[in-house]
C-alpha atoms as a PDB file:
ATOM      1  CA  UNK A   1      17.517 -40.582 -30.767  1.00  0.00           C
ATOM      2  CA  UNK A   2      16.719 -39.609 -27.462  1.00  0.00           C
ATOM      3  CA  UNK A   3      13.344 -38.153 -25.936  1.00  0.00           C
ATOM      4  CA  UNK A   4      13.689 -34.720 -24.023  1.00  0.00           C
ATOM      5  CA  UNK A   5      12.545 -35.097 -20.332  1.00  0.00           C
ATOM      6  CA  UNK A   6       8.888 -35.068 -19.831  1.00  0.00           C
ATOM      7  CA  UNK A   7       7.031 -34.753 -16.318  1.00  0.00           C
ATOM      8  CA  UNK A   8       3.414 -35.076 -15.526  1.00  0.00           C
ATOM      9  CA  UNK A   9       2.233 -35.361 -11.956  1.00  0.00           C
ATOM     10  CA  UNK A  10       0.198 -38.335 -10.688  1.00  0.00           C
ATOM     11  CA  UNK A  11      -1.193 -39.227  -7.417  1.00  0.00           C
ATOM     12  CA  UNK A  12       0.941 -35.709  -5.897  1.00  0.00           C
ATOM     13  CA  UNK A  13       4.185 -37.247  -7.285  1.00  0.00           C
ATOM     14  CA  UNK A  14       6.108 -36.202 -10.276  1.00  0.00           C
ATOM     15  CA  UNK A  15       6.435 -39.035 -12.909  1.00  0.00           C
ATOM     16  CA  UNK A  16       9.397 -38.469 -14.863  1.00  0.00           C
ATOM     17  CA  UNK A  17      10.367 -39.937 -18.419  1.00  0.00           C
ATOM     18  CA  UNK A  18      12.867 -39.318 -20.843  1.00  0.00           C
ATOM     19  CA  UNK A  19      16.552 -38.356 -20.862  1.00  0.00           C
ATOM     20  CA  UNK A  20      17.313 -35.032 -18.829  1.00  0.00           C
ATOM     21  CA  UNK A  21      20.851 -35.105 -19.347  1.00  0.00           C
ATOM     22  CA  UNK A  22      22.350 -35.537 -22.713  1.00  0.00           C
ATOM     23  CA  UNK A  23      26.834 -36.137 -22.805  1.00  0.00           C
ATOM     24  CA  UNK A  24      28.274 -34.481 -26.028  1.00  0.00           C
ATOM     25  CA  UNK A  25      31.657 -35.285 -26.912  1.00  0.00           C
ATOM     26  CA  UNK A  26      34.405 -33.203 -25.833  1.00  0.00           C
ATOM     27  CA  UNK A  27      36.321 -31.259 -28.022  1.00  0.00           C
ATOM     28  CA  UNK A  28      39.741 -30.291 -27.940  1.00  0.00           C
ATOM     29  CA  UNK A  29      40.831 -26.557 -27.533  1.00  0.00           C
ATOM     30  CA  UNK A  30      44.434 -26.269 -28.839  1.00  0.00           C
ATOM     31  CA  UNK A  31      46.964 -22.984 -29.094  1.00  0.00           C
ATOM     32  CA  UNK A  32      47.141 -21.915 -32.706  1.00  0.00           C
ATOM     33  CA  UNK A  33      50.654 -19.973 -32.097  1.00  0.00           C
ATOM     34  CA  UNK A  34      52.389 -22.865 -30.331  1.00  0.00           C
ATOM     35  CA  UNK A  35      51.874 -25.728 -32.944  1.00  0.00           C
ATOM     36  CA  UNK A  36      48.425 -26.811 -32.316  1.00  0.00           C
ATOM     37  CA  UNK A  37      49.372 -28.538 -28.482  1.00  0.00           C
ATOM     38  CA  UNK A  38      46.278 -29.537 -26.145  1.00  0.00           C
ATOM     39  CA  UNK A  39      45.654 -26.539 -24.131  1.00  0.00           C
ATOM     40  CA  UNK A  40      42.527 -28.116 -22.749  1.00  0.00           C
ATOM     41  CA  UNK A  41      38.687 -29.641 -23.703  1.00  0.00           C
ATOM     42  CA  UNK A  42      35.507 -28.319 -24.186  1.00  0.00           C
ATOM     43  CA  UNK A  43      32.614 -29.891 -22.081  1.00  0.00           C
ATOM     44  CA  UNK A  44      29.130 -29.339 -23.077  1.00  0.00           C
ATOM     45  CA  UNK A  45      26.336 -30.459 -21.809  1.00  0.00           C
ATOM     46  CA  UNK A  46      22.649 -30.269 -22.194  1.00  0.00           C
ATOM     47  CA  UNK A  47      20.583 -30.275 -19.123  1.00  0.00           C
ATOM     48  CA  UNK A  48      16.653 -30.201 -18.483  1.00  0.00           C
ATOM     49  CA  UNK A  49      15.950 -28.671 -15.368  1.00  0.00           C
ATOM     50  CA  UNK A  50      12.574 -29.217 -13.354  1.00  0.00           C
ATOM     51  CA  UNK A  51      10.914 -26.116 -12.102  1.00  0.00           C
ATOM     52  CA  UNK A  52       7.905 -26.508  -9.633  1.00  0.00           C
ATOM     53  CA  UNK A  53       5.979 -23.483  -9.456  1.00  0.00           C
ATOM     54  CA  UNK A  54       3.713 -24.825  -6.775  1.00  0.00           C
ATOM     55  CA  UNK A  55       1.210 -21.999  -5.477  1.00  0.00           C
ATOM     56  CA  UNK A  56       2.143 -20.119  -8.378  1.00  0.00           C
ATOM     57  CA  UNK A  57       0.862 -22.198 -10.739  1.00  0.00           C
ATOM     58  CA  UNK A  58      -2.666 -19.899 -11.659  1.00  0.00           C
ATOM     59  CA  UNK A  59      -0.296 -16.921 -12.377  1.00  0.00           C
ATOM     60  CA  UNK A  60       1.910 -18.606 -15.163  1.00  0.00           C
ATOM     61  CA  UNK A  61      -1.505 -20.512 -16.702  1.00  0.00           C
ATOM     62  CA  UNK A  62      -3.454 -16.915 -16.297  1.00  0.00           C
ATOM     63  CA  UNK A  63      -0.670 -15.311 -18.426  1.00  0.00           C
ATOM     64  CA  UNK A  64      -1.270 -17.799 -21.175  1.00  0.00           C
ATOM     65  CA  UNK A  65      -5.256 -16.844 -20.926  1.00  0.00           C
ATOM     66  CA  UNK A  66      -4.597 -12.890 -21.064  1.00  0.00           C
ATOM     67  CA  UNK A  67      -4.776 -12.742 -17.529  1.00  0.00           C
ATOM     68  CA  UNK A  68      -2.973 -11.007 -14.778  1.00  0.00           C
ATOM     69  CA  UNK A  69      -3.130 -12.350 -11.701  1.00  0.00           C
ATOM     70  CA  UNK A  70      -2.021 -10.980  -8.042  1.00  0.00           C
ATOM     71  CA  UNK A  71      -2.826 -11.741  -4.860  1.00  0.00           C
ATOM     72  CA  UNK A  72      -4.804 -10.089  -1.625  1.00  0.00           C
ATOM     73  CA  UNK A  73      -4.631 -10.230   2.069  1.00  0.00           C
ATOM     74  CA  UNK A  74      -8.137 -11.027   3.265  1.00  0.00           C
ATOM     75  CA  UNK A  75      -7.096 -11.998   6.928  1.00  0.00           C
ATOM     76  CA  UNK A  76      -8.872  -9.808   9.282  1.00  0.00           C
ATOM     77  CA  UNK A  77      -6.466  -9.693  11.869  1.00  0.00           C
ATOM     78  CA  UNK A  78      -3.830  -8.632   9.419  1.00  0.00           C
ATOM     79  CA  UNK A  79      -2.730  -4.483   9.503  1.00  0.00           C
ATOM     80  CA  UNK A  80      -2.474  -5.321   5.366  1.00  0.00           C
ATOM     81  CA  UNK A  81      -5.926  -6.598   4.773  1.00  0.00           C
ATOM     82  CA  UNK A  82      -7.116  -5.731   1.710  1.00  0.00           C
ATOM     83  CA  UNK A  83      -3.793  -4.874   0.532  1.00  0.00           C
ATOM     84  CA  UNK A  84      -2.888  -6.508  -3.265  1.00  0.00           C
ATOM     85  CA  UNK A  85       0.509  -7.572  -4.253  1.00  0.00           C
ATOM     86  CA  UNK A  86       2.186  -7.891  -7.920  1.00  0.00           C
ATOM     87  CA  UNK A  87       4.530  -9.372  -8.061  1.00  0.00           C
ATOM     88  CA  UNK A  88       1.824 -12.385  -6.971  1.00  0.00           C
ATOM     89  CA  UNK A  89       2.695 -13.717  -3.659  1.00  0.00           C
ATOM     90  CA  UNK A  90       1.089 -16.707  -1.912  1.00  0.00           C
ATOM     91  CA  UNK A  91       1.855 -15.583   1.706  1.00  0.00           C
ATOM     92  CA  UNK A  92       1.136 -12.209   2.940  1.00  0.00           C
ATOM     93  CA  UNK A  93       4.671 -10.372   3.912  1.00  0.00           C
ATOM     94  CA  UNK A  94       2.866  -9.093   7.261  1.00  0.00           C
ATOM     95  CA  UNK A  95       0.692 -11.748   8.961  1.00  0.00           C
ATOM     96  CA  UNK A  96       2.051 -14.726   6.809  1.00  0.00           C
ATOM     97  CA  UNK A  97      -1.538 -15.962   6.299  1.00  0.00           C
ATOM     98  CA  UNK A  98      -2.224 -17.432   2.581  1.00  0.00           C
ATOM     99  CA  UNK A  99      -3.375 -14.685   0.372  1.00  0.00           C
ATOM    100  CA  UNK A 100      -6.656 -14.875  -2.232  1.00  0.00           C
ATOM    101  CA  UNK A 101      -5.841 -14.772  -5.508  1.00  0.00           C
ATOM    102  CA  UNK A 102      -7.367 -12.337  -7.735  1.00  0.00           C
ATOM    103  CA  UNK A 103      -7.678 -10.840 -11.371  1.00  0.00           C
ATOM    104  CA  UNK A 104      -6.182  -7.466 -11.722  1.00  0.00           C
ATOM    105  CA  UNK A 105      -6.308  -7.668 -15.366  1.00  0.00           C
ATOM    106  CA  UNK A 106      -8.949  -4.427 -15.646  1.00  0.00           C
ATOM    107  CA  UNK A 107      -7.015  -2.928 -13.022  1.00  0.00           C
ATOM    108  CA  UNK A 108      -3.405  -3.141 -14.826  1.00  0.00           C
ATOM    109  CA  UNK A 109      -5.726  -1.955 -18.247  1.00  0.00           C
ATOM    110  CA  UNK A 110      -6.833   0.926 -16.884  1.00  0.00           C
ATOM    111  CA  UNK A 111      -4.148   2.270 -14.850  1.00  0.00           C
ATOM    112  CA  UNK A 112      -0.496   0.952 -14.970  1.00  0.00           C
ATOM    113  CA  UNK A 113       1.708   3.541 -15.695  1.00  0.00           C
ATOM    114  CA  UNK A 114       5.868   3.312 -15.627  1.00  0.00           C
ATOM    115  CA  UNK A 115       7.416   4.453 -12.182  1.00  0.00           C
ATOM    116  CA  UNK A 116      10.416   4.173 -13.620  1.00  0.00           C
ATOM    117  CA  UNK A 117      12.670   1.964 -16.019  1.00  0.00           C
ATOM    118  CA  UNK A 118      16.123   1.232 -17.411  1.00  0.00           C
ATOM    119  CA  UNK A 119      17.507   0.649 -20.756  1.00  0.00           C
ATOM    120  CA  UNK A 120      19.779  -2.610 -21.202  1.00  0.00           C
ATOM    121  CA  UNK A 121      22.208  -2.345 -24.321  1.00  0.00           C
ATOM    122  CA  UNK A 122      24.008  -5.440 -23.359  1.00  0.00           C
ATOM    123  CA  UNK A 123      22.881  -8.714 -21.619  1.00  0.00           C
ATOM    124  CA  UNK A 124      23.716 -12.206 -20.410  1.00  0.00           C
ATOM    125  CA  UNK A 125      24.157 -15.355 -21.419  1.00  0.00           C
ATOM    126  CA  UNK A 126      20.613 -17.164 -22.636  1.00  0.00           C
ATOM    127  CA  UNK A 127      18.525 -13.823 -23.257  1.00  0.00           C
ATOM    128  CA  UNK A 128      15.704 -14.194 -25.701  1.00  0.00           C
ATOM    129  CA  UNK A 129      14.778 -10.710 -25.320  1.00  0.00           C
ATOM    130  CA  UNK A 130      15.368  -8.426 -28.210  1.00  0.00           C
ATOM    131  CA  UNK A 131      17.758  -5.710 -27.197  1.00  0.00           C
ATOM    132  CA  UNK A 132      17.627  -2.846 -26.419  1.00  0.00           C
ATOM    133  CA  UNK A 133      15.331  -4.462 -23.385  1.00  0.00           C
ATOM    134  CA  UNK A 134      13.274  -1.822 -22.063  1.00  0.00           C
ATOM    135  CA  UNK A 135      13.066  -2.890 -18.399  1.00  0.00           C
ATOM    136  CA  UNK A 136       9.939  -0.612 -16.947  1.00  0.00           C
ATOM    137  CA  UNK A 137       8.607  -1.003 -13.361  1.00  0.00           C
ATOM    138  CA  UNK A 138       5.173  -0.942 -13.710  1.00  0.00           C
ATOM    139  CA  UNK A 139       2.199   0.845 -10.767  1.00  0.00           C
ATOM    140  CA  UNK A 140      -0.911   0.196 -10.531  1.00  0.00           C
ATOM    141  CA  UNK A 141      -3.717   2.276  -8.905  1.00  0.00           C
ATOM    142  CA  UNK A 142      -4.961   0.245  -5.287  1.00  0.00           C
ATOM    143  CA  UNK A 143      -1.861  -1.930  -5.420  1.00  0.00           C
ATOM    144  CA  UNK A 144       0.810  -1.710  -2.964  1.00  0.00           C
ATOM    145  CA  UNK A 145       3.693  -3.204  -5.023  1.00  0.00           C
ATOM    146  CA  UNK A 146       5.537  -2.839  -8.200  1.00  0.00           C
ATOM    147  CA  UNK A 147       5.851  -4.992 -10.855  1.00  0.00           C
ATOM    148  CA  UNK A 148       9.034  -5.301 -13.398  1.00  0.00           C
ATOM    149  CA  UNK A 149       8.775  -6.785 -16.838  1.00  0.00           C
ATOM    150  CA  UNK A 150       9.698  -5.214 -20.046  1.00  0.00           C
ATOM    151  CA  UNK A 151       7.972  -2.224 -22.802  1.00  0.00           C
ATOM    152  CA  UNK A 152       7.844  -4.443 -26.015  1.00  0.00           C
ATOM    153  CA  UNK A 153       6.704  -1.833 -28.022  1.00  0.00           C
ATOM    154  CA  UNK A 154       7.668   2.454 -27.935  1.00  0.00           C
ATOM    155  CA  UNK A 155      10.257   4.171 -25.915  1.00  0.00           C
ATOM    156  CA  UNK A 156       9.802   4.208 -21.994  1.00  0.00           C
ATOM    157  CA  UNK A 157       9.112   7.500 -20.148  1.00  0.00           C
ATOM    158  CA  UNK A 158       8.085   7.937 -16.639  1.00  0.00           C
ATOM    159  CA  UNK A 159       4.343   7.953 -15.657  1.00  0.00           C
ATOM    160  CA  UNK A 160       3.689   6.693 -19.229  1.00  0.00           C
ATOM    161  CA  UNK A 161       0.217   4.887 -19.005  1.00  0.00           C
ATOM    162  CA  UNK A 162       0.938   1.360 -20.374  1.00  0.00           C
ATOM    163  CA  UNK A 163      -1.338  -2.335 -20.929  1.00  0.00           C
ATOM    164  CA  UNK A 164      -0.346  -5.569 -20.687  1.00  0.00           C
ATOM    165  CA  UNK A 165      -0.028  -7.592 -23.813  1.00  0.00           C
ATOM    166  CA  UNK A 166       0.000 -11.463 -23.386  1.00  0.00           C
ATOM    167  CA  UNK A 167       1.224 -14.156 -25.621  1.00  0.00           C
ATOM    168  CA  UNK A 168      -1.580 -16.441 -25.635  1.00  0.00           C
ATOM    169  CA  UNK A 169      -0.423 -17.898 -29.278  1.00  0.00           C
ATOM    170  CA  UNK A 170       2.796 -20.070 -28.418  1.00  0.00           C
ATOM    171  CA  UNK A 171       2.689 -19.552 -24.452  1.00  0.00           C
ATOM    172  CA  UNK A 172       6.379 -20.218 -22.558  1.00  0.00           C
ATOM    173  CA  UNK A 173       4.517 -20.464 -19.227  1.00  0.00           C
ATOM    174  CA  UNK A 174       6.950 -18.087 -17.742  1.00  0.00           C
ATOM    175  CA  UNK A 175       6.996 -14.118 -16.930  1.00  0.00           C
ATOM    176  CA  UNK A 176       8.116 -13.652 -21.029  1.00  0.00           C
ATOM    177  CA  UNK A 177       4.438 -14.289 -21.854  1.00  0.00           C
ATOM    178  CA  UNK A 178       3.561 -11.312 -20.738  1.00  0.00           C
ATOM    179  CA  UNK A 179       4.841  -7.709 -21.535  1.00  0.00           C
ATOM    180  CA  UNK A 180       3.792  -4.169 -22.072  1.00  0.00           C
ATOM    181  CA  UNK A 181       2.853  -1.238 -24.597  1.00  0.00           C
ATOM    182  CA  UNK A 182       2.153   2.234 -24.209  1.00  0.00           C
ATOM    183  CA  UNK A 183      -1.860   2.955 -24.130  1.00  0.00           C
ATOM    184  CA  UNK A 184      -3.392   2.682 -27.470  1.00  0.00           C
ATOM    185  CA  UNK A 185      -1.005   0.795 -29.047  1.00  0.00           C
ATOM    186  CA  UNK A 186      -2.392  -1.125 -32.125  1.00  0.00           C
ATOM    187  CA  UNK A 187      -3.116  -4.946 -32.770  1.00  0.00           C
ATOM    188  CA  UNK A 188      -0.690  -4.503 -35.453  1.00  0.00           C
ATOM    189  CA  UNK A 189       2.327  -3.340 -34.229  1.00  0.00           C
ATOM    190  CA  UNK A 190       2.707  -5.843 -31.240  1.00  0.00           C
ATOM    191  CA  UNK A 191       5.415  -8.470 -31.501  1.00  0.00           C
ATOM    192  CA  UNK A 192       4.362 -12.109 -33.048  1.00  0.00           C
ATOM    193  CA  UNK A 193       2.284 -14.168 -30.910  1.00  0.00           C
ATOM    194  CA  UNK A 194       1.369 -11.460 -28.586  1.00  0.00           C
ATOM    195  CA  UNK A 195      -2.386 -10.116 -28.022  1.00  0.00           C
ATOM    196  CA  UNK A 196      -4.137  -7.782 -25.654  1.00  0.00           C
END
């Protein structure tokens, strides 16, 4: 039995062990209403892919703590300073200088609210989201961008005022560990693994 691929980083280079590409037999795909011929083969495969988040790092290990994290422009010269991004950025779009990273958690608590949202019935191939997924794009007060995740619990309306639940129980370390509710939502209805 083979081991998954594992990667740690030592001395700034990526050590990797383990198999990251696993061959499964092919199987034949034959036509039923012509007497079984070959029409063809199947060809899985089973792949582990490497993603570096680099800069991003804090955000993806912040979601995992209950923390949101964005980013500011604190360069003096810039027309932006001050300004705060979420999605978190690591350069600032204006001046390109590297941006401080900061905790909005408090600030998404107290006042992210849905600028607007859609409602996906159907979806695409290797979605773990339950569906209906309840896309909302998500404003907070003092922040010049707008996030997009998804409302886990509720129906979406615009300018509802929403929090951010995290799932701090089983973290992914991707965006899915993070999602919203509408205000006052109780500890008890959120989905498993998720917490405020």
């Amino acid at each position: 039995m083979s081991m998954f691929g594992q990667v740690h980083v030592k001395n700034g280079q990526y050590k990797i062990k383990g198999d990251f590409h696993e061959l499964t037999p092919n199987m034949p795909i034959r036509n039923s209403d012509d007497g079984w011929k070959l029409m063809g083969v199947t060809n899985p495969r089973d792949m582990t892919y490497i993603h570096s988040y680099g800069g991003e790092s804090i955000f993806f290990e912040s979601l995992s703590k209950g923390k949101l994290m964005a980013t500011r422009c604190d360069n003096k010269k810039c027309e932006s300073k001050g300004s705060i991004y979420q999605p978190f950025r690591i350069f600032c779009p204006d001046c390109l200088s590297k941006m401080t990273v900061i905790d909005m958690t408090d600030i998404a608590k107290k006042t992210a609210k849905i600028h607007t949202f859609m409602v996906c019935e159907r979806s695409g191939a290797f979605n773990i989201l339950k569906r209906p997924i309840k896309f909302i794009n998500i404003e907070f007060d003092g922040v010049c961008t707008i996030l997009m995740s998804y409302l886990a619990v509720g129906e979406p309306e615009i300018g509802m005022r929403v929090v951010p639940i995290f799932q701090k129980l089983d973290p992914t370390y991707t965006i899915l560990d993070m999602a919203w509710v509408p205000e006052k939502t109780k500890s008890n209805h959120l989905p498993k693994g998720f917490s405020f």
